[in-house]
C-alpha atoms as a PDB file:
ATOM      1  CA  UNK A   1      -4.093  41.125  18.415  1.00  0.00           C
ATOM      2  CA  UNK A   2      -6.843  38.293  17.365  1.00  0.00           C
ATOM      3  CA  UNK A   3      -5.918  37.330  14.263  1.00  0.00           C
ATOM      4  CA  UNK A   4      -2.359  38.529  12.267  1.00  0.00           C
ATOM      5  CA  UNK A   5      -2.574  37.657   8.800  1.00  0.00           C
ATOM      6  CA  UNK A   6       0.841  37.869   6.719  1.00  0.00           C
ATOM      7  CA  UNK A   7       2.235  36.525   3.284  1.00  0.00           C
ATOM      8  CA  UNK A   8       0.547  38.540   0.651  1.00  0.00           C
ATOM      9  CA  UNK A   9       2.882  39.559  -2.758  1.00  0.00           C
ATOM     10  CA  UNK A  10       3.650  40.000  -5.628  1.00  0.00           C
ATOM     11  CA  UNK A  11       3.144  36.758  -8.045  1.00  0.00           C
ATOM     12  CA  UNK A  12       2.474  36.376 -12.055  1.00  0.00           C
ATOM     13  CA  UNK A  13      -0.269  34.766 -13.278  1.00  0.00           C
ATOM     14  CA  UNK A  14      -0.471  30.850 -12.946  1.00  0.00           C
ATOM     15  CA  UNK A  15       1.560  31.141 -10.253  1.00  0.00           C
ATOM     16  CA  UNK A  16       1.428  30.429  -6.168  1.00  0.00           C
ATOM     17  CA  UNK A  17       0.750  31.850  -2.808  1.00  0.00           C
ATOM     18  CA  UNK A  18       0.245  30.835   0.682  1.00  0.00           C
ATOM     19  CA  UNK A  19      -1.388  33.143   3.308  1.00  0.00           C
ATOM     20  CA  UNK A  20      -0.947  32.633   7.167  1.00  0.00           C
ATOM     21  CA  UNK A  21      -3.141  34.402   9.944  1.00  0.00           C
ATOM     22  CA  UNK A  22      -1.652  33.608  13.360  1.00  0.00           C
ATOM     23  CA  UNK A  23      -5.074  33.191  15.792  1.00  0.00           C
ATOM     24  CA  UNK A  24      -5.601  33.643  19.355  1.00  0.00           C
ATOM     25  CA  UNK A  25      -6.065  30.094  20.978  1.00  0.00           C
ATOM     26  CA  UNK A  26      -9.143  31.361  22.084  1.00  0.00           C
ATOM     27  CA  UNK A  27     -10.543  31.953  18.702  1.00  0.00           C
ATOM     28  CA  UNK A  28      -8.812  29.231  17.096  1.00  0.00           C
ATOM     29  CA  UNK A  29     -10.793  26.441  19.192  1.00  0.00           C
ATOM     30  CA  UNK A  30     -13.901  27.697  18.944  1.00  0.00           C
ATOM     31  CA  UNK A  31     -14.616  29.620  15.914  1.00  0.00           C
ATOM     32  CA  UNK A  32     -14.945  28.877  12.470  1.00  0.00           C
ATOM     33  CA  UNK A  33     -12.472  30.514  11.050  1.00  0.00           C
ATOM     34  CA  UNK A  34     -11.604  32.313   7.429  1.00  0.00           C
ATOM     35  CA  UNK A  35     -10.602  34.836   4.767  1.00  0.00           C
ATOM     36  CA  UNK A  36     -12.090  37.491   2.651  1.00  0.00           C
ATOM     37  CA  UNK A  37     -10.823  40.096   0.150  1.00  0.00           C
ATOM     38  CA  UNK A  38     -11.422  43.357  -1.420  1.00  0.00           C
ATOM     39  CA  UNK A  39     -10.168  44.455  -4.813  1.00  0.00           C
ATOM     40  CA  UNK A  40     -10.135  48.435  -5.107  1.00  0.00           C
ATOM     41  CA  UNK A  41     -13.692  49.941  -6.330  1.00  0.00           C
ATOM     42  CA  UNK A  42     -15.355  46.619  -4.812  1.00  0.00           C
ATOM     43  CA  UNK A  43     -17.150  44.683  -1.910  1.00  0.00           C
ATOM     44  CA  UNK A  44     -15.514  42.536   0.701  1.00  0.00           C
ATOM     45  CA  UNK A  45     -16.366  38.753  -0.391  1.00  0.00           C
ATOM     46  CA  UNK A  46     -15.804  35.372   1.485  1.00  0.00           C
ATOM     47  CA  UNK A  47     -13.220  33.235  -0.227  1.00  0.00           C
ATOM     48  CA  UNK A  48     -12.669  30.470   2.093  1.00  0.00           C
ATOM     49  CA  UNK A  49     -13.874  29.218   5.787  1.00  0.00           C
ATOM     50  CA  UNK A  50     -12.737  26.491   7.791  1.00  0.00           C
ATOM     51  CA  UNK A  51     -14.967  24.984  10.909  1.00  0.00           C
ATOM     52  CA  UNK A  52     -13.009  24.229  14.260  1.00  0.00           C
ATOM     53  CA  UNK A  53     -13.759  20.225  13.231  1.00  0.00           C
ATOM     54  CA  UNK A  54     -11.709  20.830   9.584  1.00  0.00           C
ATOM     55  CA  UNK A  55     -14.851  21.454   7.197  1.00  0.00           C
ATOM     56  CA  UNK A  56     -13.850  24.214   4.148  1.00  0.00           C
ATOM     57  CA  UNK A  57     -16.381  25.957   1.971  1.00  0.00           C
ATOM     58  CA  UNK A  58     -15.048  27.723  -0.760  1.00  0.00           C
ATOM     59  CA  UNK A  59     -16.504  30.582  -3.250  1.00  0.00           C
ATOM     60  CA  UNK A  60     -16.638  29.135  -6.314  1.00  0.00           C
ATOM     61  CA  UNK A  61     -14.239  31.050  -7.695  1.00  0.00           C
ATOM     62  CA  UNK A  62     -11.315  29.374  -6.169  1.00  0.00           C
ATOM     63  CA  UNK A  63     -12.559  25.836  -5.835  1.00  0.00           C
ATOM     64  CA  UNK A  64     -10.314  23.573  -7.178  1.00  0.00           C
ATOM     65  CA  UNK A  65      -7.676  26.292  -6.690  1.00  0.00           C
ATOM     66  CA  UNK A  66      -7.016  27.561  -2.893  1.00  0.00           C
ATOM     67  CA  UNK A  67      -7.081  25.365  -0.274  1.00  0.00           C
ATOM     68  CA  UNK A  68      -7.612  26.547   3.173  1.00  0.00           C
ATOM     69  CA  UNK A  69      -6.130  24.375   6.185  1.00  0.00           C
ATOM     70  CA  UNK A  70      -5.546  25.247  10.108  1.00  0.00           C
ATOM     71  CA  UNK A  71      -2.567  23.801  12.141  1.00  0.00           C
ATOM     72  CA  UNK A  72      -3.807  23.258  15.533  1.00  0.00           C
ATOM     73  CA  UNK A  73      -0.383  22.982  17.452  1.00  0.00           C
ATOM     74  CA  UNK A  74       0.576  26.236  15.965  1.00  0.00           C
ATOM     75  CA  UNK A  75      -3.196  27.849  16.077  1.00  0.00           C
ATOM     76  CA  UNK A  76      -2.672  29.264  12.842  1.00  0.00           C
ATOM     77  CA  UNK A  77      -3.854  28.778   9.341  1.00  0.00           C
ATOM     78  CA  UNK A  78      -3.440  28.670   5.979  1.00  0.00           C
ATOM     79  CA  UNK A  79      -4.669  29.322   2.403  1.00  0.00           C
ATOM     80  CA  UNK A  80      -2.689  27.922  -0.091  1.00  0.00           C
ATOM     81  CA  UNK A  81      -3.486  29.425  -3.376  1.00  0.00           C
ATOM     82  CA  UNK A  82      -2.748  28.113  -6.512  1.00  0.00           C
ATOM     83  CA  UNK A  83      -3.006  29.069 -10.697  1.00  0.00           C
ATOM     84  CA  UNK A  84      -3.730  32.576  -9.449  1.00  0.00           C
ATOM     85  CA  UNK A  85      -5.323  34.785 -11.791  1.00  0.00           C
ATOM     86  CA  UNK A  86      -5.135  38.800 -12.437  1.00  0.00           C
ATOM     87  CA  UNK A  87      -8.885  38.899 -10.746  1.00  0.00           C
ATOM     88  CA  UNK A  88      -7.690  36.945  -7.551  1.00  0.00           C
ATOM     89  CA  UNK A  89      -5.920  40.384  -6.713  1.00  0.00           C
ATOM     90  CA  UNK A  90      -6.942  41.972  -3.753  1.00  0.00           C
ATOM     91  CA  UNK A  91      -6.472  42.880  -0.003  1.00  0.00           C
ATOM     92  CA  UNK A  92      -6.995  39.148   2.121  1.00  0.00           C
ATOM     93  CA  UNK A  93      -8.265  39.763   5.303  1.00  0.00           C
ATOM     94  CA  UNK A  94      -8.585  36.387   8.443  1.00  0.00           C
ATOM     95  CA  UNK A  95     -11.400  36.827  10.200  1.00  0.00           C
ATOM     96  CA  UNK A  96     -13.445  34.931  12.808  1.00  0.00           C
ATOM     97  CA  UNK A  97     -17.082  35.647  10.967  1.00  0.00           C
ATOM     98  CA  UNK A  98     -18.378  37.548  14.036  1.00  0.00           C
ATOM     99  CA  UNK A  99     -15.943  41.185  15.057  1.00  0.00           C
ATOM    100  CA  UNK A 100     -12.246  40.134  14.392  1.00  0.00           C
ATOM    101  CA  UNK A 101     -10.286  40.943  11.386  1.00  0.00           C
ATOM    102  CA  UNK A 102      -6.956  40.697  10.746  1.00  0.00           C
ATOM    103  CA  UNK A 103      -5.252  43.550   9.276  1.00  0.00           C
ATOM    104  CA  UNK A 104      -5.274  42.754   5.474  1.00  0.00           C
ATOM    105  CA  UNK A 105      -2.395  41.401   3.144  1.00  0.00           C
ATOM    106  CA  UNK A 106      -2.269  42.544  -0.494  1.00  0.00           C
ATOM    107  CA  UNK A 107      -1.726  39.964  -2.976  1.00  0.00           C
ATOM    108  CA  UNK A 108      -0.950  41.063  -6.456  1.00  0.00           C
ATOM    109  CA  UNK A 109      -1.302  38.876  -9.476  1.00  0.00           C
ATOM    110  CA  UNK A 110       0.190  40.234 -13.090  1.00  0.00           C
ATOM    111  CA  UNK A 111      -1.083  39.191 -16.423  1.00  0.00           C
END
């Protein structure tokens, strides 16, 4: 497995989340690296990307709210998500932007 994504729940609105997706060294050093989600009757969209050097780009729907970070000892990262909202909710997929996806993690927010 490429990329293992896990820590998707069940949270109330305002409140916090952190994802994880555990990466294959190989894909960890060399690709930029990020997450996606799909809510139920709609596309996949980027949420958050993060370059091998440290650079994020956020949608601007979450600026000022997720924050997306990569440990390199552990060759993992992680998107801290903050003041979540009911429309945040979705399945989060990791993924290297080229073939590898992780397997999804739902993350449910209640009004």
């Amino acid at each position: 497995v490429q990329l293992q994504a896990s820590g998707g729940g069940l949270v109330q609105a305002g409140g916090s989340l952190e994802l994880s997706c555990a990466v294959s060294r190989s894909l960890f050093d060399t690709y930029t690296l990020g997450w996606y989600r799909q809510a139920p009757g709609k596309q996949r969209e980027f949420v958050a990307s993060i370059t091998s050097a440290g650079t994020t780009h956020y949608t601007d729907a979450v600026k000022g709210r997720f924050t997306l970070s990569r440990d390199n000892a552990k060759s993992t990262m992680y998107l801290k998500m903050n003041k979540l909202k009911p429309e945040d909710s979705a399945v989060y997929y990791c993924s290297d932007f080229d073939s590898n996806w992780g397997q999804g993690t739902q993350v449910t927010v209640s009004s």
